[in-house]
N, C-alpha and C. Protein backbone atom coordinates (compact mmCIF):
# COMPACT_ATOMS: atom_id res chain seq x y z
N UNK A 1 171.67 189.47 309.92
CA UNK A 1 171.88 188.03 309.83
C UNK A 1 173.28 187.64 310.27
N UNK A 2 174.12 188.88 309.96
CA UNK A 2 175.62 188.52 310.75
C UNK A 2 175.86 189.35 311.83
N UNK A 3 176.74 189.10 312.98
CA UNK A 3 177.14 189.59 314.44
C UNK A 3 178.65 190.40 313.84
N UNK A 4 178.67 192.01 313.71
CA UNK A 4 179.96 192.12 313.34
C UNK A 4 180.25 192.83 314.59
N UNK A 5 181.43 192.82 315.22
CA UNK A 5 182.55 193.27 316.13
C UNK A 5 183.89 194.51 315.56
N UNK A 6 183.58 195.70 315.57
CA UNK A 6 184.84 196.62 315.04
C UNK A 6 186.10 196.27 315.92
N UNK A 7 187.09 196.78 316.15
CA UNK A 7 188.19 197.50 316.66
C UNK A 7 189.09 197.89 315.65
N UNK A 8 190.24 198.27 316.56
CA UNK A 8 191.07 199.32 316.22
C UNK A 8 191.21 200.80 316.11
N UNK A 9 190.04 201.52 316.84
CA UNK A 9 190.30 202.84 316.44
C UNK A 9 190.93 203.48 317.70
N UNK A 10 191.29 204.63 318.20
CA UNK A 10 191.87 205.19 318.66
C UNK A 10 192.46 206.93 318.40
N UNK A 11 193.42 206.91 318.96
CA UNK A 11 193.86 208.71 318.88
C UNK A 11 195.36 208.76 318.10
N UNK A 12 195.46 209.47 317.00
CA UNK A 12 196.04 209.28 316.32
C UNK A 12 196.88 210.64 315.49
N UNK A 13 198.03 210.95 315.01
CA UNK A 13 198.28 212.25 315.13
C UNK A 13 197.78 212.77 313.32
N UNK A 14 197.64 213.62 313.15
CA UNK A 14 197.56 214.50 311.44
C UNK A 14 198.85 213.98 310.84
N UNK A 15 198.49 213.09 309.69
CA UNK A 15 199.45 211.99 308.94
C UNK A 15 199.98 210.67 309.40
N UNK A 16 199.39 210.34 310.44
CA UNK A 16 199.61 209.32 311.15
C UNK A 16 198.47 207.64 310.37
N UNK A 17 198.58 206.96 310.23
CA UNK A 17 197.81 205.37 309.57
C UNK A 17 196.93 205.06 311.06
N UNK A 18 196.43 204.24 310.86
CA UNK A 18 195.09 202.96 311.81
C UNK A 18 194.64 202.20 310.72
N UNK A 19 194.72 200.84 311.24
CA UNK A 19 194.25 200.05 310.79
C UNK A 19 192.68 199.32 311.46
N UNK A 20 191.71 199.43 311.15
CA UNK A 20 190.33 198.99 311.85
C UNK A 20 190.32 197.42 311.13
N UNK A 21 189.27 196.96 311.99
CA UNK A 21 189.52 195.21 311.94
C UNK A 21 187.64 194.74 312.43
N UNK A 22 187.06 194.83 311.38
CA UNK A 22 185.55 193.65 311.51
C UNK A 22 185.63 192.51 311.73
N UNK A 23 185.43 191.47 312.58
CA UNK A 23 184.82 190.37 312.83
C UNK A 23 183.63 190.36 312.67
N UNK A 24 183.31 188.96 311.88
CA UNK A 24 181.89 188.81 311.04
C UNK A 24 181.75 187.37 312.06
N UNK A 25 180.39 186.93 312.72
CA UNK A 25 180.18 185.69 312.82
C UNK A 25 179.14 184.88 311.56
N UNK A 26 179.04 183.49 311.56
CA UNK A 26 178.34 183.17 310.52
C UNK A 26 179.73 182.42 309.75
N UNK A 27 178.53 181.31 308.80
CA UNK A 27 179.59 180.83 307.97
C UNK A 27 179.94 181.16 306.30
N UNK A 28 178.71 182.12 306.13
CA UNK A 28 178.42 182.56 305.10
C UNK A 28 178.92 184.11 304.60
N UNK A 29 180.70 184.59 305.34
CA UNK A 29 180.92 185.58 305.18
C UNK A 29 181.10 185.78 304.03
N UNK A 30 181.68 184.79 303.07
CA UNK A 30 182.86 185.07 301.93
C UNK A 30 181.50 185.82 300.69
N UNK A 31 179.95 185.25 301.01
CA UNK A 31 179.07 185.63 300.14
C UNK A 31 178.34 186.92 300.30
N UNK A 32 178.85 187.72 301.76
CA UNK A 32 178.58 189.08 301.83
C UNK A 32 179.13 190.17 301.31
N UNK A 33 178.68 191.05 301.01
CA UNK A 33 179.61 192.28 300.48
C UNK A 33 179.60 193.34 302.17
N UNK A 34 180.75 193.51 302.16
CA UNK A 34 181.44 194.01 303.65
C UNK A 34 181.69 195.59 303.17
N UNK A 35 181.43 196.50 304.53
CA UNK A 35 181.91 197.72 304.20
C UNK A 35 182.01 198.73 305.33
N UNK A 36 182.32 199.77 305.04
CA UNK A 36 182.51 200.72 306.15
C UNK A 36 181.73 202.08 305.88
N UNK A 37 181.40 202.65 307.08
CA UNK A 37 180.64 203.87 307.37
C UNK A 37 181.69 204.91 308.21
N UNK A 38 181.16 206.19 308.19
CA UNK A 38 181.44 207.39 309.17
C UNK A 38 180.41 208.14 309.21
N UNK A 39 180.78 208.40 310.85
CA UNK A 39 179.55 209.62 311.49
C UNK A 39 180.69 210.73 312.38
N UNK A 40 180.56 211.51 312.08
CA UNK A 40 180.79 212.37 312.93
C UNK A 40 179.99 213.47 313.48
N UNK A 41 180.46 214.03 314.45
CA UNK A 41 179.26 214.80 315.48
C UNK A 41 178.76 215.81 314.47
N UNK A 42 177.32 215.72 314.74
CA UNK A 42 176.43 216.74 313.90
C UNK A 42 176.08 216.68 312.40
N UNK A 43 177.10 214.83 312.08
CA UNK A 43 177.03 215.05 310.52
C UNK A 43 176.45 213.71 310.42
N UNK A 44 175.82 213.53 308.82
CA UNK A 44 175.11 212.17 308.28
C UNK A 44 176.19 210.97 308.20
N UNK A 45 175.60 210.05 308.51
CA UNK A 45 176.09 208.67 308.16
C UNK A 45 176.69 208.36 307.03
N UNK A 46 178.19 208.71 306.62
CA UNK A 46 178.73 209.22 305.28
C UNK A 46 179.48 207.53 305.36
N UNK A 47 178.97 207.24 303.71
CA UNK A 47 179.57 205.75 302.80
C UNK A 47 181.09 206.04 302.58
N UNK A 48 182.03 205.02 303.13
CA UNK A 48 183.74 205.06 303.02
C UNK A 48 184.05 204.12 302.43
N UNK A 49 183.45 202.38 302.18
CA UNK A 49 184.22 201.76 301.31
C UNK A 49 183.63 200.51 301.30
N UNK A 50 183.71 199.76 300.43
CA UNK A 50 182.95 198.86 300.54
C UNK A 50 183.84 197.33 299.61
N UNK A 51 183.72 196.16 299.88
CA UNK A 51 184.17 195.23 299.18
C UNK A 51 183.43 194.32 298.85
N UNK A 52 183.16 193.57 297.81
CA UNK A 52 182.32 192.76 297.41
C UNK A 52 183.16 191.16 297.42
N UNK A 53 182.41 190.05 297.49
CA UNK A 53 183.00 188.52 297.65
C UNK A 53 184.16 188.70 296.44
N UNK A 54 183.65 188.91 295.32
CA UNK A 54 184.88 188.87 294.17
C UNK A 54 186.05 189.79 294.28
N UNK A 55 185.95 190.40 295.29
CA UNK A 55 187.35 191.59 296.24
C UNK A 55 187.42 192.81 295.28
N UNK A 56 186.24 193.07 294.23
CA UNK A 56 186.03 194.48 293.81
C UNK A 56 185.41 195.38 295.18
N UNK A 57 186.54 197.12 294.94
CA UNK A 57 186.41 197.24 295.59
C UNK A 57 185.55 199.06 295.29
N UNK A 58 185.23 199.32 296.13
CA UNK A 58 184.52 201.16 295.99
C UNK A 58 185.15 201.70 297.41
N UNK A 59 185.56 203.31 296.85
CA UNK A 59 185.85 204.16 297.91
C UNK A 59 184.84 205.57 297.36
N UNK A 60 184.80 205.97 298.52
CA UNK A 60 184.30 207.36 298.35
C UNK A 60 184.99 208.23 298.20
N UNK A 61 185.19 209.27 297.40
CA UNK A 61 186.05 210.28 296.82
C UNK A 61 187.24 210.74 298.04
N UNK A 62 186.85 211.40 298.85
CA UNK A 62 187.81 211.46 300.07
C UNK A 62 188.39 210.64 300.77
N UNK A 63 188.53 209.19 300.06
CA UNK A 63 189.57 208.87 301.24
C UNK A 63 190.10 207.72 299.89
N UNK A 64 189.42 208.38 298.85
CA UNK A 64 190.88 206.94 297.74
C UNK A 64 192.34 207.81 297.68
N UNK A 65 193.11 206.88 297.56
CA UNK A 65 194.56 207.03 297.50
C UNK A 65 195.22 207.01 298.93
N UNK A 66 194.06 206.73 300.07
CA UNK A 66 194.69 206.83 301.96
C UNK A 66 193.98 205.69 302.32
N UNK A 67 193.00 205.50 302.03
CA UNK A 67 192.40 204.56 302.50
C UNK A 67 192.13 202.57 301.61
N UNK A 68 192.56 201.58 302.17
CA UNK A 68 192.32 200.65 301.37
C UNK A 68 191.91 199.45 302.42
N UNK A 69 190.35 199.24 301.65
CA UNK A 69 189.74 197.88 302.53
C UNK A 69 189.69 196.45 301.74
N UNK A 70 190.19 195.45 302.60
CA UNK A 70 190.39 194.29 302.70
C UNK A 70 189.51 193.38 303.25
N UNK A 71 189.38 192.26 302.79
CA UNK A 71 188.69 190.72 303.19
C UNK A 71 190.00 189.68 303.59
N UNK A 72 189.61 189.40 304.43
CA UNK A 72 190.11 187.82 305.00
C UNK A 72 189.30 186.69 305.13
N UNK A 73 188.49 186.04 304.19
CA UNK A 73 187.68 185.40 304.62
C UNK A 73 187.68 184.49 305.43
N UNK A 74 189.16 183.45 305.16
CA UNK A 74 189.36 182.44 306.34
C UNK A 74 189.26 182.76 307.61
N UNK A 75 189.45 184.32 307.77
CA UNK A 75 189.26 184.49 309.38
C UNK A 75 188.17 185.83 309.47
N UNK A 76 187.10 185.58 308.34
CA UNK A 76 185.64 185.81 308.70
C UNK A 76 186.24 187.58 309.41
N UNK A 77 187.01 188.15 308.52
CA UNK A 77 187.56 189.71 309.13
C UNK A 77 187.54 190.59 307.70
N UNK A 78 186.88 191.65 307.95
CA UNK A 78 187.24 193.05 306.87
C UNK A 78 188.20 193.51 307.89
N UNK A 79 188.85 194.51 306.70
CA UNK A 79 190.14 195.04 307.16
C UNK A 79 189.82 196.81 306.55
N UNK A 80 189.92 198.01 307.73
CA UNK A 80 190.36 199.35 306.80
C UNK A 80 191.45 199.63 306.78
N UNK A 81 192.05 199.95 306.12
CA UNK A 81 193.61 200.34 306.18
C UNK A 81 193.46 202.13 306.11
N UNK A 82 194.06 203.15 307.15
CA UNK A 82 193.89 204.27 306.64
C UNK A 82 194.92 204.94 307.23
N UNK A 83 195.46 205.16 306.00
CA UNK A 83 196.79 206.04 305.94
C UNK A 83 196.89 207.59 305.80
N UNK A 84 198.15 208.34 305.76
CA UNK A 84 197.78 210.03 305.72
C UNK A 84 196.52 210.64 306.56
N UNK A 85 195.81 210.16 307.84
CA UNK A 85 195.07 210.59 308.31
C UNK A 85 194.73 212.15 308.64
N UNK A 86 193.65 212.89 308.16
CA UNK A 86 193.33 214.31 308.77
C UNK A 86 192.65 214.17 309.71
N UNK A 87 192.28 215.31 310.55
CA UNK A 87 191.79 216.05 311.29
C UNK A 87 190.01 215.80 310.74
N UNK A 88 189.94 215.26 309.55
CA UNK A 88 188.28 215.86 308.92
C UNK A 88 187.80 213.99 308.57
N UNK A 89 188.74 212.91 309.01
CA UNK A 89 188.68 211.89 309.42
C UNK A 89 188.20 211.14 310.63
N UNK A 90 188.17 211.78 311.56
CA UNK A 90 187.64 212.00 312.54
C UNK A 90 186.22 211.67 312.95
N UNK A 91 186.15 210.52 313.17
CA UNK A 91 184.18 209.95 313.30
C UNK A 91 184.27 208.85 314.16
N UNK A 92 182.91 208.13 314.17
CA UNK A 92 182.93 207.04 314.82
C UNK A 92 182.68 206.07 313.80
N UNK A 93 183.68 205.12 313.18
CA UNK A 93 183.58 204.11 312.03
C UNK A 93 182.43 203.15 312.44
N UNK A 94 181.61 202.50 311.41
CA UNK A 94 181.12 201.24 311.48
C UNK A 94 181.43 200.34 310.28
N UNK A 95 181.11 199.08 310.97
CA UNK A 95 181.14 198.23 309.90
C UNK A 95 179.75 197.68 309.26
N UNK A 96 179.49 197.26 308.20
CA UNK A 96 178.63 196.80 307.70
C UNK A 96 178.61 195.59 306.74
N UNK A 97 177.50 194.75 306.78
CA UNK A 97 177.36 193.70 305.57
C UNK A 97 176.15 193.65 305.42
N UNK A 98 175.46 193.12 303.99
CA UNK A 98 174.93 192.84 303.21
C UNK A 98 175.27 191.96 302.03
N UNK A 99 173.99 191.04 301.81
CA UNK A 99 174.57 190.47 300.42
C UNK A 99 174.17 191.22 299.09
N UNK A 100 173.81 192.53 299.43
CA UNK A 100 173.60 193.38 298.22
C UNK A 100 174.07 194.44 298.01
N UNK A 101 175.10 195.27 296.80
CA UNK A 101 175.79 196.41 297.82
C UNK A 101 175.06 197.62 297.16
N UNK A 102 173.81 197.48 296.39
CA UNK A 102 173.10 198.74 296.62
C UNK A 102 172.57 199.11 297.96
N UNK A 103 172.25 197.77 298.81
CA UNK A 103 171.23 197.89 300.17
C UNK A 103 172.79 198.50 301.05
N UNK A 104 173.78 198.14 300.94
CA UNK A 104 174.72 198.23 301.77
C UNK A 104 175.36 199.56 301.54
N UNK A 105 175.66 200.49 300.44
CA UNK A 105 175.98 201.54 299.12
C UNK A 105 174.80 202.90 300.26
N UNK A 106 173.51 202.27 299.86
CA UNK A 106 172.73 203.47 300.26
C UNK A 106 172.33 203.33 301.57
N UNK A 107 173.28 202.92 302.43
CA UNK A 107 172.81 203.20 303.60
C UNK A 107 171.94 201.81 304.62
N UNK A 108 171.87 201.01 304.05
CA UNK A 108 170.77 200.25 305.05
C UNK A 108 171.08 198.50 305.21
N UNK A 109 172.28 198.49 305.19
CA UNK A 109 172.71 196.99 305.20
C UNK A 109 171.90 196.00 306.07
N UNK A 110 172.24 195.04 306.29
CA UNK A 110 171.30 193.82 306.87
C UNK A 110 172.20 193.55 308.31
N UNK A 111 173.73 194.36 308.46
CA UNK A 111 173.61 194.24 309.79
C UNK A 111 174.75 195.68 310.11
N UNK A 112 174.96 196.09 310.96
CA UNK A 112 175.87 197.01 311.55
C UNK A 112 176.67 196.50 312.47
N UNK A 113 178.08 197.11 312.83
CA UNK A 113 178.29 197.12 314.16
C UNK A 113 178.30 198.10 314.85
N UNK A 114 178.77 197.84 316.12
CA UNK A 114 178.48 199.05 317.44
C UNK A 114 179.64 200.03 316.83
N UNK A 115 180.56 200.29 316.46
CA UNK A 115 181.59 201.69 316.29
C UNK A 115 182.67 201.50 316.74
N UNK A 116 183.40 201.99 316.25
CA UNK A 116 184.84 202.50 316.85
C UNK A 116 185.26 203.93 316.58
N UNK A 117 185.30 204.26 317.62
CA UNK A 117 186.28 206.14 317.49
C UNK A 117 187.40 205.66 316.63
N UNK A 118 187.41 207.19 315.91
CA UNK A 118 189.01 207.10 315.32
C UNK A 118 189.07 208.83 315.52
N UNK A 119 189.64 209.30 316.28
CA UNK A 119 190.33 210.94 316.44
C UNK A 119 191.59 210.71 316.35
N UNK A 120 191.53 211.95 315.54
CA UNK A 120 193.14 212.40 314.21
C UNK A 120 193.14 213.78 314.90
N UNK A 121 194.17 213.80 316.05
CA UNK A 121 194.84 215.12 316.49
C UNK A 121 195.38 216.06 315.33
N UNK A 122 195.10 217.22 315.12
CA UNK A 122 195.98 218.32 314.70
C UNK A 122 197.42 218.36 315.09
């Protein structure tokens, strides 16, 4: 039901930050719960973080204390923030929304976007 747009990813060194950046179209962002995915080659579609309208937020065990996601609603944008980057970071991010964050949590939100690389050189 929403058009999301990633950027920001890129090549990046072992301990090095990226910041990734969703664009949501629609006027009804502030009532979605927004979030992020990783895939990397050969591996499952692994849950990284997710924010809900009231700006509670969930991380997945590997990346709390490096990683912190943000809402902007006035400008209809999630934000990942990811700091201390490894080598095992390394995927192609997506973004996601839903207005439910079990549907969004287990995998099957109501929209995706296309990806962004993020490779974390050794």
């Amino acid at each position: 039901q929403v058009q999301l747009v990633e950027s920001g990813g890129g090549l990046v060194q072992n301990g090095g930050s990226l910041r990734l950046s969703c664009a949501a179209s629609g006027r009804i962002f502030s009532n979605y719960v927004m979030g992020w995915f990783r895939q990397a080659p050969g591996k499952e579609r692994e849950f990284v973080a997710a924010i809900c309208s009231g700006d509670g937020t969930y991380y997945t065990d590997s990346v709390k204390g490096r990683f912190t996601i943000a809402r902007d609603n006035a400008k209809n944008t999630v934000y990942l923030q990811m700091n201390s980057l490894k080598p095992e970071d390394t995927a192609v991010y997506y973004c996601a929304a839903d207005r439910r964050l079990g549907q969004l949590y287990g995998g099957s939100p109501d929209s995706w976007g296309q990806g962004t690389q993020v490779t974390v050189s050794s």
